[in-house]
PDB file of N, CA and C in Angstrom:
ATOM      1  N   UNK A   1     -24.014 -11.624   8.551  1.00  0.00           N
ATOM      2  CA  UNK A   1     -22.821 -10.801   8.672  1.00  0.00           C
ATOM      3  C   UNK A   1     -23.196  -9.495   9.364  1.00  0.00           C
ATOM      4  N   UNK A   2     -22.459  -9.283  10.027  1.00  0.00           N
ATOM      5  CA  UNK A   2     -22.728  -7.773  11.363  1.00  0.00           C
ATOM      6  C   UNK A   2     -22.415  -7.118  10.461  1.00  0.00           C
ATOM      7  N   UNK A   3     -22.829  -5.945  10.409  1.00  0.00           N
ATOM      8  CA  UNK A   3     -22.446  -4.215   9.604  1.00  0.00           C
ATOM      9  C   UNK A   3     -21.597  -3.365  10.566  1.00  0.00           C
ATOM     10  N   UNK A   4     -20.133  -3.236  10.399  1.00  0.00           N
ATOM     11  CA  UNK A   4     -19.305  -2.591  11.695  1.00  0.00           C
ATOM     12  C   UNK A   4     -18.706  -1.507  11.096  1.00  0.00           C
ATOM     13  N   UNK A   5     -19.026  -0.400  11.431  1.00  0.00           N
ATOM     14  CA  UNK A   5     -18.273   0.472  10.711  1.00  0.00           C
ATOM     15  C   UNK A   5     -16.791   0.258  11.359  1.00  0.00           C
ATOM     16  N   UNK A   6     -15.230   0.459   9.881  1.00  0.00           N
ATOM     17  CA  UNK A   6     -14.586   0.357  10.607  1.00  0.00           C
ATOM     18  C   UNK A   6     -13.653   1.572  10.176  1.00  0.00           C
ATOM     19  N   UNK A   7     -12.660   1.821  10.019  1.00  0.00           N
ATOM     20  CA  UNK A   7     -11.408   2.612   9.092  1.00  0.00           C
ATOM     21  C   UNK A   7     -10.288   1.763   8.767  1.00  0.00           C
ATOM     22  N   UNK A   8      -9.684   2.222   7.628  1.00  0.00           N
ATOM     23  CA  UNK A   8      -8.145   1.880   7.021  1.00  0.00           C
ATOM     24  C   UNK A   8      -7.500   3.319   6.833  1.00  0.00           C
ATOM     25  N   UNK A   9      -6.211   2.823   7.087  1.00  0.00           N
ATOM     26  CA  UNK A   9      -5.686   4.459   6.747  1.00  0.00           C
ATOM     27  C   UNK A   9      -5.467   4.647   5.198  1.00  0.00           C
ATOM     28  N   UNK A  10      -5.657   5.768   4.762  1.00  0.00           N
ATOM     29  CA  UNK A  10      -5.391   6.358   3.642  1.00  0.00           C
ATOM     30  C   UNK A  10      -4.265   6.176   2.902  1.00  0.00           C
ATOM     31  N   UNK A  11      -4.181   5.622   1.774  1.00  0.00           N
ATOM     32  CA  UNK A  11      -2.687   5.523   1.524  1.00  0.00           C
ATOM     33  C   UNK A  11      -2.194   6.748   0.505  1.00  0.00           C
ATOM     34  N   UNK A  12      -2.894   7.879   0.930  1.00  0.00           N
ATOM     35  CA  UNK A  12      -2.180   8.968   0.447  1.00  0.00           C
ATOM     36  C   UNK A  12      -1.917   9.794   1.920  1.00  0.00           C
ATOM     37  N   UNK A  13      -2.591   9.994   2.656  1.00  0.00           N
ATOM     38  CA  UNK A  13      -2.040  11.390   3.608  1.00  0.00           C
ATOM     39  C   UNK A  13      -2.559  10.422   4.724  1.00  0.00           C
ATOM     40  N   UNK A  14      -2.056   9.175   4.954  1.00  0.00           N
ATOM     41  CA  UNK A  14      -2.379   8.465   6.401  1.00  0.00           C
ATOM     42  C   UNK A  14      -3.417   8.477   7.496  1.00  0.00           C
ATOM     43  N   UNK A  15      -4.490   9.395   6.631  1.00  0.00           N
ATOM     44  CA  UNK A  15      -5.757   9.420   7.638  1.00  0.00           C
ATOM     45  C   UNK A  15      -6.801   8.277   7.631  1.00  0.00           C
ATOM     46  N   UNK A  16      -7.819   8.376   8.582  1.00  0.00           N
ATOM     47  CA  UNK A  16      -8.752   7.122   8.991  1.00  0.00           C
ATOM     48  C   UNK A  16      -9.592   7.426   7.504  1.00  0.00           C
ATOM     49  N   UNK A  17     -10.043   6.703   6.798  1.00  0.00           N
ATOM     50  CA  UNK A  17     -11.241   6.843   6.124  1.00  0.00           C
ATOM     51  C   UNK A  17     -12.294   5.381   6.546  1.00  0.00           C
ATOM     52  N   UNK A  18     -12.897   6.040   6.609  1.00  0.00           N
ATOM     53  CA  UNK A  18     -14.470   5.522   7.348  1.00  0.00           C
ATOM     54  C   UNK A  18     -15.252   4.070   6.566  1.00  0.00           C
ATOM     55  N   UNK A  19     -15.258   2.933   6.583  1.00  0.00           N
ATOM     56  CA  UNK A  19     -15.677   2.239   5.872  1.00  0.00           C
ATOM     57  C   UNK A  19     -16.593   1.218   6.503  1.00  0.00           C
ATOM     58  N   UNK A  20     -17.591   0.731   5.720  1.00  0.00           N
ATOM     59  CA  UNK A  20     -18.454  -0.426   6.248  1.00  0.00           C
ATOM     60  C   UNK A  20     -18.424  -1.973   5.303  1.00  0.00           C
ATOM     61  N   UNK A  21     -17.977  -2.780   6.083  1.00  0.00           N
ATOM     62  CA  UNK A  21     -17.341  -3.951   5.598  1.00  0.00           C
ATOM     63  C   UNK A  21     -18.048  -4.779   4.283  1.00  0.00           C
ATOM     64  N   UNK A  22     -19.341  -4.288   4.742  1.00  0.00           N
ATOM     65  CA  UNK A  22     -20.670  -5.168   3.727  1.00  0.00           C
ATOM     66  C   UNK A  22     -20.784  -4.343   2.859  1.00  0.00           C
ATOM     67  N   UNK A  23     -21.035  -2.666   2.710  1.00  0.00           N
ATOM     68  CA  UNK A  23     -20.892  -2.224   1.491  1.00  0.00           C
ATOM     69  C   UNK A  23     -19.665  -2.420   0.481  1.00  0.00           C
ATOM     70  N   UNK A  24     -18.600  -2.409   1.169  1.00  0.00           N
ATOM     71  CA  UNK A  24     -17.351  -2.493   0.378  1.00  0.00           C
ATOM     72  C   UNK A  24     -16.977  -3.917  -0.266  1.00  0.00           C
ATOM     73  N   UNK A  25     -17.736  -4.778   0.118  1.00  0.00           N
ATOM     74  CA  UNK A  25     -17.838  -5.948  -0.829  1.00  0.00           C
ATOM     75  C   UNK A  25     -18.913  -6.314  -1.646  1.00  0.00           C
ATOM     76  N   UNK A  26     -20.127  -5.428  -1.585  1.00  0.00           N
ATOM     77  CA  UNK A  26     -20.947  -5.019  -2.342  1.00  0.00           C
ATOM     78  C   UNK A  26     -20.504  -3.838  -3.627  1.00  0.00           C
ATOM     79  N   UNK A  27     -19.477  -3.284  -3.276  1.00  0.00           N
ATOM     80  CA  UNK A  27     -18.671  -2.503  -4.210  1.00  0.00           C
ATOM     81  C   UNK A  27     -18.644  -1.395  -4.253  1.00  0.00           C
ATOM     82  N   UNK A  28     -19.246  -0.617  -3.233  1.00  0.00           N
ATOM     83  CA  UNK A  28     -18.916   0.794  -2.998  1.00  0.00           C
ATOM     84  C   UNK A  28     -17.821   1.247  -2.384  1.00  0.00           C
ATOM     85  N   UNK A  29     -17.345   2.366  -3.071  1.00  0.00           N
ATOM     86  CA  UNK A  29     -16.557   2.658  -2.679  1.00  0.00           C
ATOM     87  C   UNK A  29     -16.020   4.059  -1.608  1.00  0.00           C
ATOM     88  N   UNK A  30     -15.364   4.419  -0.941  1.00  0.00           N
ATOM     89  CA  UNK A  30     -15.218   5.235   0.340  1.00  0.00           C
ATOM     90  C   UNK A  30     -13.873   6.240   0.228  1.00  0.00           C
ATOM     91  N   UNK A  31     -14.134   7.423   0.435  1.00  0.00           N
ATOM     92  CA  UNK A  31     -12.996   8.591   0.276  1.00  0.00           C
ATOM     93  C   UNK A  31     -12.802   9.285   1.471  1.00  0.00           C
ATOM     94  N   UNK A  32     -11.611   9.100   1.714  1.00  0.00           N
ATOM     95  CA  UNK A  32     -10.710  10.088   2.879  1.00  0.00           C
ATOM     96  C   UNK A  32     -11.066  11.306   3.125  1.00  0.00           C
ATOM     97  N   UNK A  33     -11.852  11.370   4.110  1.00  0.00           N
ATOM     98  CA  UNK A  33     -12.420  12.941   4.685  1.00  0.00           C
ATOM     99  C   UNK A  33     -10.903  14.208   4.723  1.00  0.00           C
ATOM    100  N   UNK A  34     -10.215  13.653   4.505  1.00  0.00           N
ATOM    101  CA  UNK A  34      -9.068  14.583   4.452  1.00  0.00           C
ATOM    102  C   UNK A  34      -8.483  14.864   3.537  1.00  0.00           C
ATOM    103  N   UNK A  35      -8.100  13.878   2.584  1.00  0.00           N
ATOM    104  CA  UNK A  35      -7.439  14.881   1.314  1.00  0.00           C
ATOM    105  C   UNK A  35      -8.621  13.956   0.219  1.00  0.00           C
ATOM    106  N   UNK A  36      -9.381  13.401   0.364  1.00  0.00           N
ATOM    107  CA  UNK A  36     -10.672  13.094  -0.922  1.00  0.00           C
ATOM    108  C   UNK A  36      -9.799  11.693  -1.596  1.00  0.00           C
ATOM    109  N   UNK A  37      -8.852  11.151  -1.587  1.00  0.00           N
ATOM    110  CA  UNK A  37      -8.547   9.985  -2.196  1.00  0.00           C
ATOM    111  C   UNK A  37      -9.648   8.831  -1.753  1.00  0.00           C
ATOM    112  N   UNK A  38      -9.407   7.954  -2.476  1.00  0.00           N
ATOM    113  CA  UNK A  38     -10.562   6.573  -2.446  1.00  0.00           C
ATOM    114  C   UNK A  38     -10.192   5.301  -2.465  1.00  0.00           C
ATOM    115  N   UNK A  39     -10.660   4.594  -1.662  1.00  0.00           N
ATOM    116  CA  UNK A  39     -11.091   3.266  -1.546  1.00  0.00           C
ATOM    117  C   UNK A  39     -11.730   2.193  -2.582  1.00  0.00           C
ATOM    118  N   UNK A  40     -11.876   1.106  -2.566  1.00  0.00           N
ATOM    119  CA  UNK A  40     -13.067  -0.079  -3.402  1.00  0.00           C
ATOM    120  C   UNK A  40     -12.110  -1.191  -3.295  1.00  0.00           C
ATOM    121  N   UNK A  41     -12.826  -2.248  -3.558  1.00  0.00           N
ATOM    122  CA  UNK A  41     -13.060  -3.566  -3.623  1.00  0.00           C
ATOM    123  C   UNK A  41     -12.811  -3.268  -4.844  1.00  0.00           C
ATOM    124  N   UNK A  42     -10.881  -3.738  -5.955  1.00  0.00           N
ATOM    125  CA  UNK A  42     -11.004  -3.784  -7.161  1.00  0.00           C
ATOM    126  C   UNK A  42     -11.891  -4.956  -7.815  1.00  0.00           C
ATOM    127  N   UNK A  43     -12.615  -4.909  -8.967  1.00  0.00           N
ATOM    128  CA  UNK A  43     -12.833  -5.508  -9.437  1.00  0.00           C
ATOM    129  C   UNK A  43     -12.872  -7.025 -10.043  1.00  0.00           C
ATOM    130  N   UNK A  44     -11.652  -7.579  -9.910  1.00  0.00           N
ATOM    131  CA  UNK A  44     -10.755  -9.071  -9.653  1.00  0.00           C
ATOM    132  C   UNK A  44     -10.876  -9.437  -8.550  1.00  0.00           C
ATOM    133  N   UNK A  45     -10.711  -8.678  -7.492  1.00  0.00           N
ATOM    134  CA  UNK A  45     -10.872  -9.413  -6.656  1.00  0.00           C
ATOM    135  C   UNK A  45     -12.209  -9.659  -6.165  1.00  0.00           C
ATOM    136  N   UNK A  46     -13.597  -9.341  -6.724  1.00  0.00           N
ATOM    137  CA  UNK A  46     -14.884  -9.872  -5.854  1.00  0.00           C
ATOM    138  C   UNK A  46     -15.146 -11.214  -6.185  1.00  0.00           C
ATOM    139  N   UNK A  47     -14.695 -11.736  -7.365  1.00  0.00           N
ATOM    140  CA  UNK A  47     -14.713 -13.264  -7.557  1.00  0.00           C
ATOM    141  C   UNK A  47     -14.156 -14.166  -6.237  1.00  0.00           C
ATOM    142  N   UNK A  48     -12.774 -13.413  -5.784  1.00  0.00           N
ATOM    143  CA  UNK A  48     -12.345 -14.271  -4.502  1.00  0.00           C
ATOM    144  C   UNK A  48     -13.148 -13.838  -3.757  1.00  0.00           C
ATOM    145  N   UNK A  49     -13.526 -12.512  -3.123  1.00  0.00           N
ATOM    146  CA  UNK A  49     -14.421 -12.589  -1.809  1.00  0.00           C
ATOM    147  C   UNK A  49     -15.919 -13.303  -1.880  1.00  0.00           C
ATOM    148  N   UNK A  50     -16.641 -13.490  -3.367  1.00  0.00           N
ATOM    149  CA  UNK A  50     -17.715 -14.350  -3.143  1.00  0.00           C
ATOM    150  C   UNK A  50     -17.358 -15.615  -3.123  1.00  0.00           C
ATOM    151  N   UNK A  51     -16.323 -16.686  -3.329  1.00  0.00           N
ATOM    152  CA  UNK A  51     -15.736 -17.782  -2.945  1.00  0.00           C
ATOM    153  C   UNK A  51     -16.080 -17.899  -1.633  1.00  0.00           C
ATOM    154  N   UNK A  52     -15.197 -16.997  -1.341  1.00  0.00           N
ATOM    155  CA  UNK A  52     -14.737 -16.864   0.680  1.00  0.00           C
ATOM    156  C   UNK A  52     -16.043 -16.907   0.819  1.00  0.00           C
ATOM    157  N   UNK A  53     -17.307 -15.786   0.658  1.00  0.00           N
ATOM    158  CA  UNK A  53     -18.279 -15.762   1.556  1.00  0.00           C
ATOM    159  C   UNK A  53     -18.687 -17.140   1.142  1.00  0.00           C
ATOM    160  N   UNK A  54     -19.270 -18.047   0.330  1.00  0.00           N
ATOM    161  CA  UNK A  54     -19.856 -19.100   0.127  1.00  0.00           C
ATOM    162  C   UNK A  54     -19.090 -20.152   0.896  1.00  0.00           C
ATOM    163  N   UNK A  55     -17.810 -20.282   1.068  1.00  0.00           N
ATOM    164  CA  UNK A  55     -16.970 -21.168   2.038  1.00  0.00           C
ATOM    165  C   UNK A  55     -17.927 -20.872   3.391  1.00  0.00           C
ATOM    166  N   UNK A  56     -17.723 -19.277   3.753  1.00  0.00           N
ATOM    167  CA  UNK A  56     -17.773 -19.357   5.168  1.00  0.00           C
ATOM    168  C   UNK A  56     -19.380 -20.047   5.149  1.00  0.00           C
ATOM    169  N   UNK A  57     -20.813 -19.808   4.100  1.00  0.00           N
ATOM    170  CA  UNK A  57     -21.751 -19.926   4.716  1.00  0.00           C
ATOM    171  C   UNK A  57     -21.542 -21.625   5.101  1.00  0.00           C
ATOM    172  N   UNK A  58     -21.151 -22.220   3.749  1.00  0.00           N
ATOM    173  CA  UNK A  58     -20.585 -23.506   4.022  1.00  0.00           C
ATOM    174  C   UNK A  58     -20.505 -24.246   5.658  1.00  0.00           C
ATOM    175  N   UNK A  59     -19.693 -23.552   5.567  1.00  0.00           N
ATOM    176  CA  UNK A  59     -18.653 -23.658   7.552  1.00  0.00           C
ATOM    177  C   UNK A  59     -19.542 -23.339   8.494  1.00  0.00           C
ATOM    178  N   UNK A  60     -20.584 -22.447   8.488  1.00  0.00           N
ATOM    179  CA  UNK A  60     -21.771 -21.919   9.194  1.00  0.00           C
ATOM    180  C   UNK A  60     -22.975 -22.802   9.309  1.00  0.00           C
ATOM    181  N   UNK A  61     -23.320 -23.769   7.607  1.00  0.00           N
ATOM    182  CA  UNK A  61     -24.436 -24.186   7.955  1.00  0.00           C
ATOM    183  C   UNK A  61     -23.991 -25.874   8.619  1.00  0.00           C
ATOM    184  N   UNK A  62     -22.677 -26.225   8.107  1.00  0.00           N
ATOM    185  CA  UNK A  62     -22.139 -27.213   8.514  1.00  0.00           C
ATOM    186  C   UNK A  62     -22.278 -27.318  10.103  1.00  0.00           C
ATOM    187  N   UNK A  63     -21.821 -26.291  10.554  1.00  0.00           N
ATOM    188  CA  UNK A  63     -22.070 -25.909  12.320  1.00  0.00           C
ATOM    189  C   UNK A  63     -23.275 -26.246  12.831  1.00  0.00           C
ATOM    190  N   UNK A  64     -24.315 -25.531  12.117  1.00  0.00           N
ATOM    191  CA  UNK A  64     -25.698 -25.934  12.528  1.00  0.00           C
ATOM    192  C   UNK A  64     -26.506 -27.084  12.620  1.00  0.00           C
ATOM    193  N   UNK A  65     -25.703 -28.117  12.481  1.00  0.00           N
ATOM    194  CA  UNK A  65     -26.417 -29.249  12.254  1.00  0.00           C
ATOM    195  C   UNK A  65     -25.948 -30.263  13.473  1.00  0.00           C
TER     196      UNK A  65
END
């Protein structure tokens, strides 16, 4: 998996806050350089994103062969 930094806007004061795709499903979480509100990967949902990632390696090693 590439490391891309990307942004989402803020859903308090509509600014970019700064995020990297692999930490944030690792579970850190990221705050709006503008008014300090925050980001994360709630909790419920990392059960679905480690599904997904194990699908995709699935689909990946399936490819390789």
């Amino acid at each position: 998996m590439m490391t891309v930094n990307q942004v989402i806007p803020c859903p308090v004061c509509k600014g970019d806050i700064p995020f990297d795709a692999r930490q944030l499903i690792l579970g850190v979480k990221f705050s709006c350089p503008t008014c300090g509100a925050g980001i994360g990967l709630a909790v419920d949902s990392r059960s679905h994103v480690d599904q997904a990632k194990q699908k995709f390696q699935m689909v990946k090693d399936f490819n390789k062969k």
